[in-house]
Protein backbone atom coordinates (compact mmCIF):
# COMPACT_ATOMS: atom_id res chain seq x y z
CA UNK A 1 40.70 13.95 -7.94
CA UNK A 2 41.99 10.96 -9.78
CA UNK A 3 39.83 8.90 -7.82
CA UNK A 4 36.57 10.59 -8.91
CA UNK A 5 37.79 11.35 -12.61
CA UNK A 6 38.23 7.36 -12.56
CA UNK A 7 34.65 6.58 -11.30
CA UNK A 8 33.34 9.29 -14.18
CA UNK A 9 35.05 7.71 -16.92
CA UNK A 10 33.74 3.62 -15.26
CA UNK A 11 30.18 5.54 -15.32
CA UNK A 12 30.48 6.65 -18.71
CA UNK A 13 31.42 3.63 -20.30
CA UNK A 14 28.05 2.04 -18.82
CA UNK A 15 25.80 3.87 -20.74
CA UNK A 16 26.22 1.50 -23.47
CA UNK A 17 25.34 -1.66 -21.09
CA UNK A 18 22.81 -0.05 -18.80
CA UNK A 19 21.04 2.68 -21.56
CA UNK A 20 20.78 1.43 -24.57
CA UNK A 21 24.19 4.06 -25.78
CA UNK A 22 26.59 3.51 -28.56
CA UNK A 23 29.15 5.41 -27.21
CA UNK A 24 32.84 4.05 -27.74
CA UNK A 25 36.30 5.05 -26.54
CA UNK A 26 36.28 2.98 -23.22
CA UNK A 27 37.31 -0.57 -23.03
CA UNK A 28 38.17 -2.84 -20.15
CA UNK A 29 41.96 -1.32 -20.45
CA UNK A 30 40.68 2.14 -19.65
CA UNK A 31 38.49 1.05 -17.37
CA UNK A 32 40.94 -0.55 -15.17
CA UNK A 33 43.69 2.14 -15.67
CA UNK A 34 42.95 5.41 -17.38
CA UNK A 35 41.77 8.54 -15.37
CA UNK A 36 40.14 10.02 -18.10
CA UNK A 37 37.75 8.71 -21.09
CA UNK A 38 38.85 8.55 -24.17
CA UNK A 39 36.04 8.82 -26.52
CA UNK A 40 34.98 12.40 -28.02
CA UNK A 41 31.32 12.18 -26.49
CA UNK A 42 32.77 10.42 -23.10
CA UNK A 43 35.23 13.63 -22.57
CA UNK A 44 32.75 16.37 -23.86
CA UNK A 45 30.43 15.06 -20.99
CA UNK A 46 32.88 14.54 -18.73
CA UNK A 47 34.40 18.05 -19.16
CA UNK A 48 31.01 20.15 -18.97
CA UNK A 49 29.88 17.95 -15.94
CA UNK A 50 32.99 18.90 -14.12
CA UNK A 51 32.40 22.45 -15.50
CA UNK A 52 28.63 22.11 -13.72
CA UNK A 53 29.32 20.38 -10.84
CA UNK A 54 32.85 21.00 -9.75
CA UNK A 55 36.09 19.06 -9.42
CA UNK A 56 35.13 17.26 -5.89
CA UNK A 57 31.98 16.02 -7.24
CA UNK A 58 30.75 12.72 -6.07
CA UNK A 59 28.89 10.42 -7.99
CA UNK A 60 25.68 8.68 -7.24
CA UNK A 61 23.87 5.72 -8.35
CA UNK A 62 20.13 4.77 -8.03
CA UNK A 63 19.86 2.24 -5.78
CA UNK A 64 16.49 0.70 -7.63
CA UNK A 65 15.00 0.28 -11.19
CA UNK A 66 16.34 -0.24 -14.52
CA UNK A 67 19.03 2.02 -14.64
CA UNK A 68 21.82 1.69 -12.27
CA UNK A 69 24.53 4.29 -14.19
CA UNK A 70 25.37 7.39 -12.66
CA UNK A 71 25.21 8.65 -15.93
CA UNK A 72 22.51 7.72 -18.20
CA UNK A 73 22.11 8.50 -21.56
CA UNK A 74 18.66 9.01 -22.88
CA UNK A 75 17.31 11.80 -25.54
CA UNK A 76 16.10 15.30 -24.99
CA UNK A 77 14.25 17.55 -26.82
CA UNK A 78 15.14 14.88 -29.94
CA UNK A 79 18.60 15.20 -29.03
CA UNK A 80 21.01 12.93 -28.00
CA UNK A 81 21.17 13.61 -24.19
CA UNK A 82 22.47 12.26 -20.67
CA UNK A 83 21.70 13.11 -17.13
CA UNK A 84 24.43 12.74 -14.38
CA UNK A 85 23.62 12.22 -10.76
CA UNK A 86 26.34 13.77 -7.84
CA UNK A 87 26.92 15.59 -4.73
CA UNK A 88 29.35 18.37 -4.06
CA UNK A 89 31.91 16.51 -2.09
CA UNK A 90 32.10 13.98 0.48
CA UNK A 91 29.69 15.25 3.02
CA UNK A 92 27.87 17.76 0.57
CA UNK A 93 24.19 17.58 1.79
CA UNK A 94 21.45 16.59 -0.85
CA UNK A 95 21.64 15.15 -4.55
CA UNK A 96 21.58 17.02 -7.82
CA UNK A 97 21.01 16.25 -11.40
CA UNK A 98 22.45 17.56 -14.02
CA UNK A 99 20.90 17.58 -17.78
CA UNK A 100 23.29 17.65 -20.79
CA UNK A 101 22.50 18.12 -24.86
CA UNK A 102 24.40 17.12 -27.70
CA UNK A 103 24.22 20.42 -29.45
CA UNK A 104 25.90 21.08 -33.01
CA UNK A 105 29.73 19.76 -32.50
CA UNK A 106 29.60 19.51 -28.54
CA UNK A 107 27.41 19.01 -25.30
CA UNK A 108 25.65 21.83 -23.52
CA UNK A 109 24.17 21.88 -19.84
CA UNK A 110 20.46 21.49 -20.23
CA UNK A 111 19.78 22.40 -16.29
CA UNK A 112 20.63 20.97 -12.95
CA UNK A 113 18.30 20.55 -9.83
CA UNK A 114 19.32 19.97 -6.42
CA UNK A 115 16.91 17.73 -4.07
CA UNK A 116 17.10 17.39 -0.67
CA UNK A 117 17.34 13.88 -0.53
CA UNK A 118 20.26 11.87 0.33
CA UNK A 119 20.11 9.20 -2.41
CA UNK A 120 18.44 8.32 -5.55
CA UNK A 121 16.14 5.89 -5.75
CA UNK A 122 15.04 5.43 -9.29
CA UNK A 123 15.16 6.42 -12.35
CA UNK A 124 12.21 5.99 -14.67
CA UNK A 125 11.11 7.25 -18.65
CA UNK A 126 7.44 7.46 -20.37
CA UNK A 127 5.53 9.99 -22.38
CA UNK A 128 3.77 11.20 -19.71
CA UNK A 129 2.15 14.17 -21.58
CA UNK A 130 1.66 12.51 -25.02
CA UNK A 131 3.81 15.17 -27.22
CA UNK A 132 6.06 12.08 -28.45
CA UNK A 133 8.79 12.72 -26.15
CA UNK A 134 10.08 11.32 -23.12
CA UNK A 135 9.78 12.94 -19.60
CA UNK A 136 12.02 11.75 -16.74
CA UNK A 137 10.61 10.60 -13.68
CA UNK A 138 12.97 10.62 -10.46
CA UNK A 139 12.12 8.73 -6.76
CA UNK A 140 14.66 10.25 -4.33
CA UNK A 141 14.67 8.17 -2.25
CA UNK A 142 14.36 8.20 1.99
CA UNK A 143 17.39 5.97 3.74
CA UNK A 144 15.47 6.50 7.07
CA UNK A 145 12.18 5.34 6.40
CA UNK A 146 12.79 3.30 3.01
CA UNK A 147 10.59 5.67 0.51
CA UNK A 148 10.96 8.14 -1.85
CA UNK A 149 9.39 11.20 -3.61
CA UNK A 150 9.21 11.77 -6.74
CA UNK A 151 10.08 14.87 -9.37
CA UNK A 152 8.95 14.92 -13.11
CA UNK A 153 11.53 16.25 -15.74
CA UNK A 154 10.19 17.61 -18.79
CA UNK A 155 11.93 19.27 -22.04
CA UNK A 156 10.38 22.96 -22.90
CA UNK A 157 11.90 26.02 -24.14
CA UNK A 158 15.14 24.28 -24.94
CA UNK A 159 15.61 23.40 -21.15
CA UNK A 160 14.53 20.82 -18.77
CA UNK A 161 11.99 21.86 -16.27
CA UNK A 162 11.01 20.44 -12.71
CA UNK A 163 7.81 19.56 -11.67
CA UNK A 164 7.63 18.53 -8.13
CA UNK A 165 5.13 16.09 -7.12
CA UNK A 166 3.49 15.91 -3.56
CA UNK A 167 3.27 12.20 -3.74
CA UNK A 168 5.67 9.47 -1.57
CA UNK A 169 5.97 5.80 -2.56
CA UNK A 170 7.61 2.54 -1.52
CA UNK A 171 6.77 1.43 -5.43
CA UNK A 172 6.76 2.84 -8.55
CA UNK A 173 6.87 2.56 -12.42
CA UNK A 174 5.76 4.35 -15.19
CA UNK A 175 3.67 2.83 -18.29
CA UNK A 176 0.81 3.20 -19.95
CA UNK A 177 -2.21 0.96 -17.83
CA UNK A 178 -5.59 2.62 -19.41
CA UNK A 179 -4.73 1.94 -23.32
CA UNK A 180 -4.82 5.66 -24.28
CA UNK A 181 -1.26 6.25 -25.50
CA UNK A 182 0.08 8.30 -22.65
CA UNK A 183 2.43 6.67 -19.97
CA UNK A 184 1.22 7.41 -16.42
CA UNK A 185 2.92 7.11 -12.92
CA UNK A 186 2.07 3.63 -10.55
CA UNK A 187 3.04 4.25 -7.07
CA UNK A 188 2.16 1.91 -4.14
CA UNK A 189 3.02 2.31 -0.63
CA UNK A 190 3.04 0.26 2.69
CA UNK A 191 1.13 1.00 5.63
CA UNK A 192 2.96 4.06 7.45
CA UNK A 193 1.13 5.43 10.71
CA UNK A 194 -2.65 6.19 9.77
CA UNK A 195 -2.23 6.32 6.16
CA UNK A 196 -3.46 2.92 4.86
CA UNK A 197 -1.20 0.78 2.06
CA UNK A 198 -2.34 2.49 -1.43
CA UNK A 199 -1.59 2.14 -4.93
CA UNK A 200 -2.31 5.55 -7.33
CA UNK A 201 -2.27 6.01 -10.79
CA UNK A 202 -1.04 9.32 -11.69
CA UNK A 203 -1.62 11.64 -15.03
CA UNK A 204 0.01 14.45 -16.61
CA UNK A 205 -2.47 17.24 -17.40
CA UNK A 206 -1.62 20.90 -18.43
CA UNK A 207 1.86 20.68 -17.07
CA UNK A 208 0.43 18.83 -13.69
CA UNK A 209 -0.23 15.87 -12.47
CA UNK A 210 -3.30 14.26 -11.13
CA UNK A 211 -4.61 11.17 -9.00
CA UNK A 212 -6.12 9.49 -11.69
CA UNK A 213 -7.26 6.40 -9.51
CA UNK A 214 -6.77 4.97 -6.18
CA UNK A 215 -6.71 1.34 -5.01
CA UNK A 216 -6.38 -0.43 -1.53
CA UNK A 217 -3.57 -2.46 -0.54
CA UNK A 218 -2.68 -5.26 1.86
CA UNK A 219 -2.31 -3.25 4.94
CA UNK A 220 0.64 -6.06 6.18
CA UNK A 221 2.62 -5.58 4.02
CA UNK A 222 5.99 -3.67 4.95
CA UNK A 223 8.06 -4.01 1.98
CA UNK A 224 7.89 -5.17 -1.95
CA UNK A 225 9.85 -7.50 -3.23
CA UNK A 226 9.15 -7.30 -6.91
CA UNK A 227 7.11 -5.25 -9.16
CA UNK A 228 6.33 -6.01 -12.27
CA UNK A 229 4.36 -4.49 -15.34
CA UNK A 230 3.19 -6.35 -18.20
CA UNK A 231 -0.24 -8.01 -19.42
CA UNK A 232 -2.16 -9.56 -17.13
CA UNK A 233 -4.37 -11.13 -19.48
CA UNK A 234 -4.18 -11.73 -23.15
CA UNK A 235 -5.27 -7.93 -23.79
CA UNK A 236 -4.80 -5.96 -20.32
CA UNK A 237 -1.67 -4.40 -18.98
CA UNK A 238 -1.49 -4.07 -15.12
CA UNK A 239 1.06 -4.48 -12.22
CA UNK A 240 1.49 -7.48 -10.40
CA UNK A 241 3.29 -6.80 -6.94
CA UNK A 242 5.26 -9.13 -4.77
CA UNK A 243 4.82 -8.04 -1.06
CA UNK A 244 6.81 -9.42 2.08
CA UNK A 245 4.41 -9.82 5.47
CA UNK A 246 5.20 -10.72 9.12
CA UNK A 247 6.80 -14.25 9.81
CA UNK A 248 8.31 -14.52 6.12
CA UNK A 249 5.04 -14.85 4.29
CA UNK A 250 4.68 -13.45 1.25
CA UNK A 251 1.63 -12.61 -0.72
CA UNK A 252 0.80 -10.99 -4.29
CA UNK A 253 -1.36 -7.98 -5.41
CA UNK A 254 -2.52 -7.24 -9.23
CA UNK A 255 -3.50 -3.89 -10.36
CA UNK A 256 -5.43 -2.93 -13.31
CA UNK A 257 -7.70 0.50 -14.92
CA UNK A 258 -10.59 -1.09 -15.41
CA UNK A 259 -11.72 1.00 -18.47
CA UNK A 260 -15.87 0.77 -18.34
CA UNK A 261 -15.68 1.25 -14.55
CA UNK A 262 -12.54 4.17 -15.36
CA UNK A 263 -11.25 2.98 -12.29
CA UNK A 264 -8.25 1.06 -10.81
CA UNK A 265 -8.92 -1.96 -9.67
CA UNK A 266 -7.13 -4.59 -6.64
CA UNK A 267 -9.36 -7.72 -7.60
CA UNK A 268 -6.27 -9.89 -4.61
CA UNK A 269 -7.82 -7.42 -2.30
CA UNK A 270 -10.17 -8.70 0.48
CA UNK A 271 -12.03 -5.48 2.07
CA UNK A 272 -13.11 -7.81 5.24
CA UNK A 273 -9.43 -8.78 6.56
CA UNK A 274 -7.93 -5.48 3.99
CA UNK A 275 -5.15 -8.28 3.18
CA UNK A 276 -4.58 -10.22 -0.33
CA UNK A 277 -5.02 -13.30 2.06
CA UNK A 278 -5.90 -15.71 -1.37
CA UNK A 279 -2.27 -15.71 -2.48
CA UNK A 280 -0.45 -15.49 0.72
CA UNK A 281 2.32 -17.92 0.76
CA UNK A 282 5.31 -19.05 3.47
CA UNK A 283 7.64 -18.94 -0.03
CA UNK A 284 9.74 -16.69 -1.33
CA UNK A 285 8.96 -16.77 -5.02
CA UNK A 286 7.78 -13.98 -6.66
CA UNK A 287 5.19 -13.90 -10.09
CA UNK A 288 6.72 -13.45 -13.46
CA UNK A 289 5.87 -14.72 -16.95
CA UNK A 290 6.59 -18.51 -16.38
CA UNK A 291 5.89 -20.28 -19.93
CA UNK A 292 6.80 -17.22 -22.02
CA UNK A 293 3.08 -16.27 -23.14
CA UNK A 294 4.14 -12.38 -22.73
CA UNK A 295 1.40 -12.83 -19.24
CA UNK A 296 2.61 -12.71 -15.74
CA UNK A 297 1.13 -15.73 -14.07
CA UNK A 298 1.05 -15.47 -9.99
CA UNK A 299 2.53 -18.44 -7.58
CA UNK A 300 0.23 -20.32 -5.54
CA UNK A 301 1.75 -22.72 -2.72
CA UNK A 302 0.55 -26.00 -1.50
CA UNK A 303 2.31 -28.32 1.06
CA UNK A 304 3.49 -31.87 -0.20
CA UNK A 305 1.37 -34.58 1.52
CA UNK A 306 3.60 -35.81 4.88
CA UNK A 307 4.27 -32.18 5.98
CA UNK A 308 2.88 -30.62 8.44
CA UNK A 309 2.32 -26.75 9.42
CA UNK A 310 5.41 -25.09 7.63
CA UNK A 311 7.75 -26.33 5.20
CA UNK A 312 11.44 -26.37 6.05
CA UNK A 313 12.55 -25.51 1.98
CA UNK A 314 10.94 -24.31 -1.22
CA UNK A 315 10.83 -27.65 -2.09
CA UNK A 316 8.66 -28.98 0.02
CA UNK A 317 5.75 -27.36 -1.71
CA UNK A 318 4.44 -27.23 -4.96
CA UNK A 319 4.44 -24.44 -6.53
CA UNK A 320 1.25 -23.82 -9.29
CA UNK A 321 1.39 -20.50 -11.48
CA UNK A 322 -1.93 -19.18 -12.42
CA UNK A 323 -3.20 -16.48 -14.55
CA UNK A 324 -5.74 -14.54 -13.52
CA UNK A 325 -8.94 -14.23 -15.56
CA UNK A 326 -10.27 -10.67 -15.38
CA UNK A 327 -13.07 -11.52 -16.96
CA UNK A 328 -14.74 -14.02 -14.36
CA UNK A 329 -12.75 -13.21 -11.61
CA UNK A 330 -10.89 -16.71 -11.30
CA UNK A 331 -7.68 -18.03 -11.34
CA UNK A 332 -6.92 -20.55 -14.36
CA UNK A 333 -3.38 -22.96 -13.62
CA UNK A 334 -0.76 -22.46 -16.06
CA UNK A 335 1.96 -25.35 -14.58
CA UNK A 336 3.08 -26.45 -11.79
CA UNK A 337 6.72 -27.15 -10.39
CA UNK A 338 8.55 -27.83 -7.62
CA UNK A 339 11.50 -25.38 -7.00
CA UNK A 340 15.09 -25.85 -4.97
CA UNK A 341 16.33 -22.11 -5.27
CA UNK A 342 19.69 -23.45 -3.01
CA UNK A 343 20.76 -25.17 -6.19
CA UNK A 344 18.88 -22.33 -8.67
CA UNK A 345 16.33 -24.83 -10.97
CA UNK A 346 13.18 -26.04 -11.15
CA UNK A 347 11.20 -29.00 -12.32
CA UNK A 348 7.86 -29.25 -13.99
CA UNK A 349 5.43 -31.44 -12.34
CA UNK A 350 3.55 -33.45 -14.88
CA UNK A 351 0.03 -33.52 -14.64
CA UNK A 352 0.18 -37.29 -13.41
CA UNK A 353 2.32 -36.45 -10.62
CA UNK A 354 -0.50 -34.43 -9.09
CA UNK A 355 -1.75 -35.24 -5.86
CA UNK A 356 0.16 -38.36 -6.19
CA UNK A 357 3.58 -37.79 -4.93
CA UNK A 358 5.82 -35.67 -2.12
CA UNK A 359 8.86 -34.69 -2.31
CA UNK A 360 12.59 -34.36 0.51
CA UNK A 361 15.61 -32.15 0.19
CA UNK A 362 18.91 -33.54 1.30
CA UNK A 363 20.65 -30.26 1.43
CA UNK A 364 24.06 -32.29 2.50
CA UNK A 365 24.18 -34.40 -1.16
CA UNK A 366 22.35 -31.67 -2.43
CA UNK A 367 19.99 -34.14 -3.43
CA UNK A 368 16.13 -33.91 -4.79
CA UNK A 369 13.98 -36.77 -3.79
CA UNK A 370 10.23 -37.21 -5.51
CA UNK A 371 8.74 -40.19 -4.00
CA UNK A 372 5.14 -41.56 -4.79
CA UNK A 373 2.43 -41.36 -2.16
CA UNK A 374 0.44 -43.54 -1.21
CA UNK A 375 -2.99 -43.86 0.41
CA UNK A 376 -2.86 -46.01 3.47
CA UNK A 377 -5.78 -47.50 5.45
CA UNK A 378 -3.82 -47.05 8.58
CA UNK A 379 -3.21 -43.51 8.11
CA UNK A 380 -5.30 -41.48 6.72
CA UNK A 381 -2.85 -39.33 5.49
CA UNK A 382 -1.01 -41.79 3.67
CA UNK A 383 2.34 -43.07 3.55
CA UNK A 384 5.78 -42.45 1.48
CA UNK A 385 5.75 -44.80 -1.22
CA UNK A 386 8.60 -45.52 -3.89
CA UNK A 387 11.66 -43.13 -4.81
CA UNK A 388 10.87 -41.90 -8.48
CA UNK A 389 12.93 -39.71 -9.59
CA UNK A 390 15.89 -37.86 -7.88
CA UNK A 391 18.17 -34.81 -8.95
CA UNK A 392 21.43 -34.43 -7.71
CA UNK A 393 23.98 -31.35 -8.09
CA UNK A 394 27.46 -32.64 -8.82
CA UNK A 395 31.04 -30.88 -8.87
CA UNK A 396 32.33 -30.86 -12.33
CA UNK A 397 35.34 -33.00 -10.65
CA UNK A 398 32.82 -35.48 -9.39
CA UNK A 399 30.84 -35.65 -12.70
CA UNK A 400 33.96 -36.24 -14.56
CA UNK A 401 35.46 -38.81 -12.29
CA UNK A 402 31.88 -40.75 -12.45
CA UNK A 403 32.19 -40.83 -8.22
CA UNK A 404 29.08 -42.02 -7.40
CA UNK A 405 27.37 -40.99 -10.30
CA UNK A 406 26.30 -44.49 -11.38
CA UNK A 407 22.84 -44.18 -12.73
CA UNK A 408 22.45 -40.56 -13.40
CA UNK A 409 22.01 -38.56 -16.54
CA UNK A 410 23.25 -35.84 -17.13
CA UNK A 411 20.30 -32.76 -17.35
CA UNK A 412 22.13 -29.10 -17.55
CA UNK A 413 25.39 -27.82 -16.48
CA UNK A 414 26.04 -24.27 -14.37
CA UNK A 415 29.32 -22.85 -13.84
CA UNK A 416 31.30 -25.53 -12.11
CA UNK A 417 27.92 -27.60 -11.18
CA UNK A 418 26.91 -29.96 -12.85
CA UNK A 419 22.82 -31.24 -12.90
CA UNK A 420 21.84 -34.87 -13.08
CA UNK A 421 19.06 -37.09 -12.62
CA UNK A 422 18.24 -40.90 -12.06
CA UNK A 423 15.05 -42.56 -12.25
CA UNK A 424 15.34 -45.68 -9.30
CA UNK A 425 11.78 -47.12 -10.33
CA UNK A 426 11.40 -47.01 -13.97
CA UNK A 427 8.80 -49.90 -13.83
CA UNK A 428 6.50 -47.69 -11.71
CA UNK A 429 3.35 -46.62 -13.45
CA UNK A 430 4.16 -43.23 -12.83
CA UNK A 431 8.00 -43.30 -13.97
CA UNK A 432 8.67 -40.11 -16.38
CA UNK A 433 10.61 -41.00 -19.07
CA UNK A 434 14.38 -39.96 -20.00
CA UNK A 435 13.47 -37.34 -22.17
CA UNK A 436 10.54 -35.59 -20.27
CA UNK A 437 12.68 -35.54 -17.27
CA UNK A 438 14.91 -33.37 -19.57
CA UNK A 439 12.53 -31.85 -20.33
CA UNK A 440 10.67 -30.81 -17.34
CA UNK A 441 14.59 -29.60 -15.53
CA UNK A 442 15.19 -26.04 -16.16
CA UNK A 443 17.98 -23.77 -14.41
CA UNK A 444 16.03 -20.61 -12.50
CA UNK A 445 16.91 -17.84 -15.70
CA UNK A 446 17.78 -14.33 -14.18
CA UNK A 447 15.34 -11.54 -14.71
């Protein structure tokens, strides 16, 4: 019992990290030793949950998404409010949720719905039905065959309702993709039997919910590794998804409600090979807003000149981000970089270092090498010319000591790492200087 009062009173005291709560009363002390919260709203919930679910309760946490609490706090009915995920004991079958209200001086259940399933996946939050208030949208999720289903939760007649929907996913989000001030659900799903890879874009209307567009997917794909919603152009929201194929390639799809056509639209999508084959990549990096212009630009792969068939490392390719242009159907380059994800950074490839030079990791120095290439009328492929620029990850103790650090400049420091670069031919035409090597370094910034 004082096991599970203590993992109550650690998943209270997230709400303020993980939901955006200001309740106090729990600090690191309490966390570590007290059984109980201490904090008026921490032991009000805590008490009626343990009232609702009983004292062997077991807590769960959604294994996906933005929230990762237990117990989340978000508002109903223009309330404060919080939601509690558990089972009934140890080997209790099936998940509940329970809904809780701040009402006058204390906290009163607001309903509680059992689900078959064995975990929660997500936990999601949008105006689904455009009244001004939030619904809650839960994926249960599926240990066995990695998806989930999903169940809307909606505030009427002081209570929250349940509004089971008949719809599975391997993805999904909720936010508003066709402009008219209502949040819908995105799902998207992998290839499972007959049933094709789909995406759907599901409304709210009259208290149900409908398939307000369909789009194909890459029928390869078996699992996503990112998802992402944001603007895909300077005016257009859409989802750009990261998917994971056979022999660790990777590939990217972009979904959009095309709003004269009042459809959802895959533009990635090839109906001929039913693959996103134009941004398939043997890479593990996934899109995302790279230069901070609010637009999610998607990662196109080429090999440095001197390799052949696959790369052994990231950083053997170059790695160019590109926006998509909606409007003309093209891609337009945003940078381009070459990435060493064993040391977390990047570096920014200046535009007259294109073409023009290749690149060798020496994982055992931990050592960056950019080299200039060179055309060669013995090989047509051209040759290694001279070392330009190389970044090497140092100890602190190393750095400090100057062992072998003759040369280098410092660039950006990381926990006990320290980043540094030197430039071996600085008379070469296509030297960078100090500073835009500085500038061009950047540690890999967590999402």
């Amino acid at each position: 019992m004082k096991r599970r009062a203590g993992a109550l009173a650690a998943a209270l005291a997230l709400l303020a990290a993980l939901s955006g709560c200001s309740f106090i009363g729990l600090d690191a002390q309490a966390l570590m030793h007290a059984p109980r919260p201490t904090g008026e709203n921490e032991a009000d919930i805590q008490g009626l949950l343990e009232q609702t679910a009983g004292s062997d309760m077991v807590l769960e946490y959604p294994a996906a998404g933005q929230y990762r609490s237990a117990v989340i706090a978000h508002r109903l009915g223009g309330e404060s409010g919080a939601m509690a995920f558990y089972r009934k004991g140890d080997d209790a079958a099936g998940t509940s949720i329970a809904f809780m209200q701040k009402a006058g001086g204390g906290w009163r259940s607001a309903g509680v719905f059992s689900n078959p399933a064995a975990q929660v996946d997500r936990v999601c939050f949008g105006d689904l039905d455009g009244d001004g208030e939030d619904e809650t949208v839960v994926g249960w999720g599926n240990s066995l065959n990695n998806t989930g289903t999903i169940c809307v939760y909606y505030y009427k007649g002081g209570r929250m309702n349940e509004l089971r929907l008949n719809q599975s996913y391997t993805e999904m989000t909720v936010a508003d993709l066709d402009g008219d001030g209502r949040d819908e659900i995105f799902t998207a799903g992998v290839t499972v039997g007959d049933q094709p890879a789909q995406a759907r874009l599901l409304s709210m209307k009259n208290g149900a919910a409908e398939v307000r567009g369909t789009a194909p997917l890459d029928t390869g794909v078996t699992k996503y590794a990112s998802l992402k919603t944001g603007l895909v152009n300077e005016k257009q929201t859409g989802v750009v998804l990261d998917g994971v194929k056979a022999a660790n390639v990777m590939t990217t799809e972009m979904l959009y409600w095309d709003k004269a056509k009042k459809s959802l639209q895959a533009p990635f999508y090839d109906p001929k090979t039913k693959t996103a084959k134009s941004t398939e990549r043997p890479t593990s990096v996934v899109s995302r807003d790279i230069n901070g212009d609010r637009i999610l630009e998607i990662p196109i792969v080429t090999l440095m000149p001197g390799y052949s068939g696959m790369g052994e490392d990231e950083a053997d390719y170059l790695t160019s981000w590109h926006r998509y242009d909606t409007s003309t159907g093209t891609f337009v380059r945003v940078m381009s970089m070459v990435i060493d994800y064993a040391d977390g950074y990047w570096f920014s490839v200046p535009d007259m270092w294109r073409g023009k030079i290749t690149t060798s990791l020496d994982p055992s120095t931990r050592t960056l090498h950019f080299y200039q290439w060179l055309a060669s009328p013995k090989d047509a492929a051209g040759v290694r010319g001279p070392e330009l620029l190389k970044i090497e990850a140092f100890t602190r103790k190393e750095w400090e000591s100057g062992a072998g650090t003759k040369g280098f400049f410092l660039l950006d420091s990381k926990g006990s790492l320290r980043f540094a670069a030197a430039r071996p031919s600085p008379e070469n035409p296509l030297a960078m200087t100090q500073g835009e090597v500085q500038d061009a370094f950047e540690l890999i910034p967590q999402d």
